[in-house]
Protein backbone atom coordinates (compact mmCIF):
# COMPACT_ATOMS: atom_id res chain seq x y z
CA UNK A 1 0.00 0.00 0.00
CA UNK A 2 1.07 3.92 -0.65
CA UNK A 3 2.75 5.62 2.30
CA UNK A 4 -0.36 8.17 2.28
CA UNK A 5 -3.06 5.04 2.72
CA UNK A 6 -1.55 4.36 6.39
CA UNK A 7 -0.99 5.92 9.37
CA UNK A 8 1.67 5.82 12.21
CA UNK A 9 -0.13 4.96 15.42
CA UNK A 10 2.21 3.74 18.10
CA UNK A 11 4.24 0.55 16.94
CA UNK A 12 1.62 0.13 14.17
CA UNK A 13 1.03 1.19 10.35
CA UNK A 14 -2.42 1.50 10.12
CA UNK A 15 -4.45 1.45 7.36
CA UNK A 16 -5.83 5.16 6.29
CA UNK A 17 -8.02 4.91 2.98
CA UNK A 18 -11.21 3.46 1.56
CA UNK A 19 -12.34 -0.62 1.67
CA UNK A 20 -12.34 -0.63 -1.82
CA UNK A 21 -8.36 0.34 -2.30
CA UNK A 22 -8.17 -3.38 -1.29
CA UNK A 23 -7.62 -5.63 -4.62
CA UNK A 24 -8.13 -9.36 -4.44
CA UNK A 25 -4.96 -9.93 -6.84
CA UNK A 26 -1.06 -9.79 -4.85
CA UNK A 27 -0.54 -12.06 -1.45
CA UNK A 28 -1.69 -9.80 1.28
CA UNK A 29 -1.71 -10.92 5.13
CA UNK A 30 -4.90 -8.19 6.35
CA UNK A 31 -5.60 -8.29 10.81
CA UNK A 32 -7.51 -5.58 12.51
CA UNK A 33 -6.42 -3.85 15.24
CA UNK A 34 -8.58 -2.62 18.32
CA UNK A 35 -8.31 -1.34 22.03
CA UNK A 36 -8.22 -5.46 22.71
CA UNK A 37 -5.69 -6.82 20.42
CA UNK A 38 -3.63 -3.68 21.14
CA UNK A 39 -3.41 -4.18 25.06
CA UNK A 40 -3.28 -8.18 24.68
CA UNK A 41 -0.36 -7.56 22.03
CA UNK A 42 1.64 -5.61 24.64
CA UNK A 43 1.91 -8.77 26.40
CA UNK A 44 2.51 -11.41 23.66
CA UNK A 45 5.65 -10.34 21.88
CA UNK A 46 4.08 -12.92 18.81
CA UNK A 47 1.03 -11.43 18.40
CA UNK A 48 2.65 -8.02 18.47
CA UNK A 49 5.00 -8.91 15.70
CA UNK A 50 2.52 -10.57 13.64
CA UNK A 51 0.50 -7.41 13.40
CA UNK A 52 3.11 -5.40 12.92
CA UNK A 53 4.02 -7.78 9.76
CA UNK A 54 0.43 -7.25 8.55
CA UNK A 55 0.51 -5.92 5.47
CA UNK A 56 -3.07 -4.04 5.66
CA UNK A 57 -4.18 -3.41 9.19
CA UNK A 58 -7.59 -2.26 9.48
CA UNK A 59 -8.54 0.07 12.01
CA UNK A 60 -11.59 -1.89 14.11
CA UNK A 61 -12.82 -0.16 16.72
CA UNK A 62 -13.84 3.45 18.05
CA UNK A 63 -10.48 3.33 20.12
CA UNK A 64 -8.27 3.33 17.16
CA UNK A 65 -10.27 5.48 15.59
CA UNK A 66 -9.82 7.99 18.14
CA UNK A 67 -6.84 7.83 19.43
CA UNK A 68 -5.92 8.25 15.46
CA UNK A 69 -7.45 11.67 16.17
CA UNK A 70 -6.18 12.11 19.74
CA UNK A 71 -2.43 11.36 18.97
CA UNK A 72 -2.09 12.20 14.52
CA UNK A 73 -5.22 14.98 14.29
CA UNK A 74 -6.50 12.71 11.74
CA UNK A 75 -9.69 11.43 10.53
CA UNK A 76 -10.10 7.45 10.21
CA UNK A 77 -12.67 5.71 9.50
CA UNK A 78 -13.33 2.04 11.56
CA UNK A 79 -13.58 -0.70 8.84
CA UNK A 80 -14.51 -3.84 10.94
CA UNK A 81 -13.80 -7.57 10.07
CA UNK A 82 -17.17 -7.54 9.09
CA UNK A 83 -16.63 -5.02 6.84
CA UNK A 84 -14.16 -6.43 5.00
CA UNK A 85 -15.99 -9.48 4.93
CA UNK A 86 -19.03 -8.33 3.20
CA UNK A 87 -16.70 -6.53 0.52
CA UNK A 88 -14.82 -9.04 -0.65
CA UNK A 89 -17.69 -11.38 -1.01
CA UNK A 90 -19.04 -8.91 -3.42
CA UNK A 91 -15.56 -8.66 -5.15
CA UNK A 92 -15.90 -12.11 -5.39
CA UNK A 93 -19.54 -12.84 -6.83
CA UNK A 94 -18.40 -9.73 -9.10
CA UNK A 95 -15.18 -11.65 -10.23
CA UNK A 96 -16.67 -15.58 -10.03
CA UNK A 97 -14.00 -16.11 -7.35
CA UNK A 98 -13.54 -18.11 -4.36
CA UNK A 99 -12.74 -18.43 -0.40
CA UNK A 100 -11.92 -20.68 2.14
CA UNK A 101 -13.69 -20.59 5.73
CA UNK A 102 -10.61 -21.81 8.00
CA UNK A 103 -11.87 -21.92 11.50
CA UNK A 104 -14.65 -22.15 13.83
CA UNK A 105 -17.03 -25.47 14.40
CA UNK A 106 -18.42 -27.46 11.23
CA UNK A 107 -21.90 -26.28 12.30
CA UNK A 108 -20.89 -22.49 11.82
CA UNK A 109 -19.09 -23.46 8.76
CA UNK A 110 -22.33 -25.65 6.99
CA UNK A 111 -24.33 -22.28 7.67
CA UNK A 112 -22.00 -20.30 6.15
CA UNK A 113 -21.50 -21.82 3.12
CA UNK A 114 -25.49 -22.27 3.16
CA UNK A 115 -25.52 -18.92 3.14
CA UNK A 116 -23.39 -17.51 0.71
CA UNK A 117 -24.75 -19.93 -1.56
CA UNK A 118 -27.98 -17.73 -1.62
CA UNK A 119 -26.08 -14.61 -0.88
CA UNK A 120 -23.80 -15.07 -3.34
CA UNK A 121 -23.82 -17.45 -5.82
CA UNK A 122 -20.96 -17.42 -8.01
CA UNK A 123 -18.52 -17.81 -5.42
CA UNK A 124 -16.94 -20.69 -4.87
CA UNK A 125 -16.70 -21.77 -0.98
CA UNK A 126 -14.76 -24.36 0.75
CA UNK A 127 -14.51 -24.88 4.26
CA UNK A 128 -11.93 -27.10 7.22
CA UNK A 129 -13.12 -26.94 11.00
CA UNK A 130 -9.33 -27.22 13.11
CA UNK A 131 -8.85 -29.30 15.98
CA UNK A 132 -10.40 -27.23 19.00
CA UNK A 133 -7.47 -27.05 21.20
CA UNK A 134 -5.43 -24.14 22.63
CA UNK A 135 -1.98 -25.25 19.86
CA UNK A 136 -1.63 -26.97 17.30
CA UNK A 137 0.95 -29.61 16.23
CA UNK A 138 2.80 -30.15 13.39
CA UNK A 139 0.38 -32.45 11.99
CA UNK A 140 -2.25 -30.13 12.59
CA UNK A 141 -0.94 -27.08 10.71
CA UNK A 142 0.18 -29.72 7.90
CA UNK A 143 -3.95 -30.69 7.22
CA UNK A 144 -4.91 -26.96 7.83
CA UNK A 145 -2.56 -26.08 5.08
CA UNK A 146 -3.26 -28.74 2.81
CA UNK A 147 -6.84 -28.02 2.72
CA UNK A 148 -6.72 -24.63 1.71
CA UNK A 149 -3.73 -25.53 -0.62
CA UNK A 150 -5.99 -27.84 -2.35
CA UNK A 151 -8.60 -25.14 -3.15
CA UNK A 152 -6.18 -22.32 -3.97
CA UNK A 153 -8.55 -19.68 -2.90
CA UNK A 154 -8.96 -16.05 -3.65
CA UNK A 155 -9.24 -15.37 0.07
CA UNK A 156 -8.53 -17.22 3.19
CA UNK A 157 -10.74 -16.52 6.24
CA UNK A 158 -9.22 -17.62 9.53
CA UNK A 159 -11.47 -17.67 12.44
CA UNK A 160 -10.12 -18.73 15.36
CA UNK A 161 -10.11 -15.70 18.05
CA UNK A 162 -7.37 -13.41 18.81
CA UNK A 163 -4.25 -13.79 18.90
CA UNK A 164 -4.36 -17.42 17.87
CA UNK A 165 -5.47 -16.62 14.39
CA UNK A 166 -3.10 -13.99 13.93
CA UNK A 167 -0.17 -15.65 15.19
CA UNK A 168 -0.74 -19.26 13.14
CA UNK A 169 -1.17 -17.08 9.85
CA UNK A 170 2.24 -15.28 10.76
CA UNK A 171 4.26 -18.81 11.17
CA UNK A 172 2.41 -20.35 7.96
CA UNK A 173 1.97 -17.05 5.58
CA UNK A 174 4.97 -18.36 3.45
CA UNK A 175 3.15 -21.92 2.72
CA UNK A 176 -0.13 -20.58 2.32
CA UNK A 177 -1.62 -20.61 -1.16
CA UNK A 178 -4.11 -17.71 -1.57
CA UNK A 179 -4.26 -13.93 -2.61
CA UNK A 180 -5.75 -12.41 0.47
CA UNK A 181 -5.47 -13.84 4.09
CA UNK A 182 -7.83 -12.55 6.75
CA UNK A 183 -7.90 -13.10 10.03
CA UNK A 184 -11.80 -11.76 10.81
CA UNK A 185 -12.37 -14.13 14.35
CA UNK A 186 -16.02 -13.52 14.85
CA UNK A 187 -17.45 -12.62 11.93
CA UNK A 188 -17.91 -16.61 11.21
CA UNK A 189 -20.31 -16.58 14.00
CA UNK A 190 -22.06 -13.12 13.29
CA UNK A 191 -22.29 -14.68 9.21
CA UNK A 192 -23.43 -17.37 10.54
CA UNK A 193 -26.25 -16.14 12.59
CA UNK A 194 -25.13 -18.10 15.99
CA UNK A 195 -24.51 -14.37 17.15
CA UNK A 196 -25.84 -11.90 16.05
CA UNK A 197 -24.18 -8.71 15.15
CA UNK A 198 -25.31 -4.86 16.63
CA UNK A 199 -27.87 -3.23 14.32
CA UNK A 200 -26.24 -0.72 11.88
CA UNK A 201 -27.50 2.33 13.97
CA UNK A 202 -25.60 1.17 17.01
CA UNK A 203 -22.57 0.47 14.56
CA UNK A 204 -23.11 4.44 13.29
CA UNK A 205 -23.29 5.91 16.44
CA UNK A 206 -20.14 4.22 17.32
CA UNK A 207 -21.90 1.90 20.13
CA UNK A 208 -21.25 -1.70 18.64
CA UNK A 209 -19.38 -2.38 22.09
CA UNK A 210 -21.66 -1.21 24.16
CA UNK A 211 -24.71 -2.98 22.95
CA UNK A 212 -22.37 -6.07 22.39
CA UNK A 213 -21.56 -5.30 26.09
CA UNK A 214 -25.19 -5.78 27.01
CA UNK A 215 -25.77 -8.81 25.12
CA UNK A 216 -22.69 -10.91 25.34
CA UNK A 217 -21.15 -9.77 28.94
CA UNK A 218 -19.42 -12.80 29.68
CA UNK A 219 -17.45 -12.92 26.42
CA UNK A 220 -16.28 -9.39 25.81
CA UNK A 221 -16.55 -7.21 29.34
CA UNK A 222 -12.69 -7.58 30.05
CA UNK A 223 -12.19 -5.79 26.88
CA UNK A 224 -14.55 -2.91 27.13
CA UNK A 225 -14.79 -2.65 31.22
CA UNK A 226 -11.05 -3.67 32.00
CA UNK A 227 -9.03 -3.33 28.68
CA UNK A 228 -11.12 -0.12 27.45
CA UNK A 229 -9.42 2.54 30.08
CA UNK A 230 -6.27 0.96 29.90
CA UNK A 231 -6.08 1.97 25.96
CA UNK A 232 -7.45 5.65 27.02
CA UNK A 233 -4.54 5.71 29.82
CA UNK A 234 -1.85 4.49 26.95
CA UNK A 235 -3.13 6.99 24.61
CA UNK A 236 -3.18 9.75 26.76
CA UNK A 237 0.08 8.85 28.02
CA UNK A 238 1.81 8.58 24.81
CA UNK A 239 0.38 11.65 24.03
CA UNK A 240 1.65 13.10 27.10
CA UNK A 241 5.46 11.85 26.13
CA UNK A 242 5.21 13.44 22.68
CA UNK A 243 4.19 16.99 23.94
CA UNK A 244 6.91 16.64 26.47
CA UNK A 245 9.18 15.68 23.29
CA UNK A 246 8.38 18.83 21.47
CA UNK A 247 9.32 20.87 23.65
């Protein structure tokens, strides 16, 4: 991508321009980055360096997005897993191409494919479900690769929560056959329909957390009760450093 599409935001190059910049035609690793993944990366030193090595990192989440403005003075816009997701589909029924679902429990995948079937017909799907367990082994990654290897997709969708996703796609970019690799977590369930995504008013007025806060506490309330001020105490601290640096 051009220097002017990205942005400078702590350790990160973040990406600064429209959805539809992103072409479905060299190797690109894409992750999103949000007040979560940013606190739980200054702890793993893997995760941190595999979204640092992302070549597109998408700005998902109203604490990017405004610690963008806090910290640069610049206007981002959030562009969500989900997001992404939705485009490239289009891209895809628009070009006859294909994906591969890598991730998540065969159930979620069936519906998914189920789905985009009447969603979108032209594209070509296939799916693998991973071993549910917290690593995987050598003979593991070996199947995982094979599968989508097989298919040569367009795009690779890997959902299988942060950081796990983003770390296993960092250790096996260089074997992986496709154009685009996205790690999107849980937009397989919100495609799906076995959770269901904030209404697009909510996602407008910037309150996707806070209404996913009310109906899925137990998943995400570390990262929007616990992890939320911690990224508005970074943020105002770094921007305390660089005024302090100015001078």
């Amino acid at each position: 991508m051009n220097k002017h599409e990205n942005i400078e935001l702590f350790d990160y190059t973040v990406f600064n321009s429209s959805i539809d910049k992103i072409e479905i035609q060299s190797k690109y690793i894409i992750n999103t980055l949000n007040q979560f993944s940013f606190n739980m990366a200054e702890k793993d030193p893997a995760f941190k360096k595999a979204l640092i090595n992302s070549d597109i990192l998408l700005p998902d989440g109203v604490g990017i997005v405004g610690a963008a403005r806090i910290l640069k003075k610049a206007r981002i816009k959030k562009i969500a897993g989900s997001d992404l997701h939705m485009y490239l589909l289009h891209r895809l029924e628009e070009q006859k191409g294909s994906c591969f679902y890598l991730g998540s429990s065969d159930e979620t995948l069936r519906l998914i494919k189920r789905t985009i079937a009447v969603e979108f017909p032209h594209v070509r799907v296939e799916t693998y479900s991973p071993p549910f367990k917290a690593n995987f082994n050598a003979e593991d990654n070996q199947k995982m690769i094979e599968a989508v290897n097989e298919f040569k997709p367009d795009v690779l969708f890997v959902g299988m929560t942060a950081p796990k996703q983003e770390k296993w796609v960092d250790a096996n970019k260089e074997a992986i056959d496709a154009k685009l690799v996205c790690s999107i977590g849980a937009v397989f369930d919100f495609y799906s329909g076995t959770i269901k995504r904030p209404g697009k008013i909510w996602i407008k007025l910037g309150l996707e957390w806070f209404v996913r806060l009310l109906t899925e506490p137990a998943h995400v309330w570390k990262r929007y009760v616990i992890y939320g001020p911690i990224f508005v105490y970074m943020v105002f601290r770094e921007k305390f450093t660089n005024s302090l640096t100015k001078k």
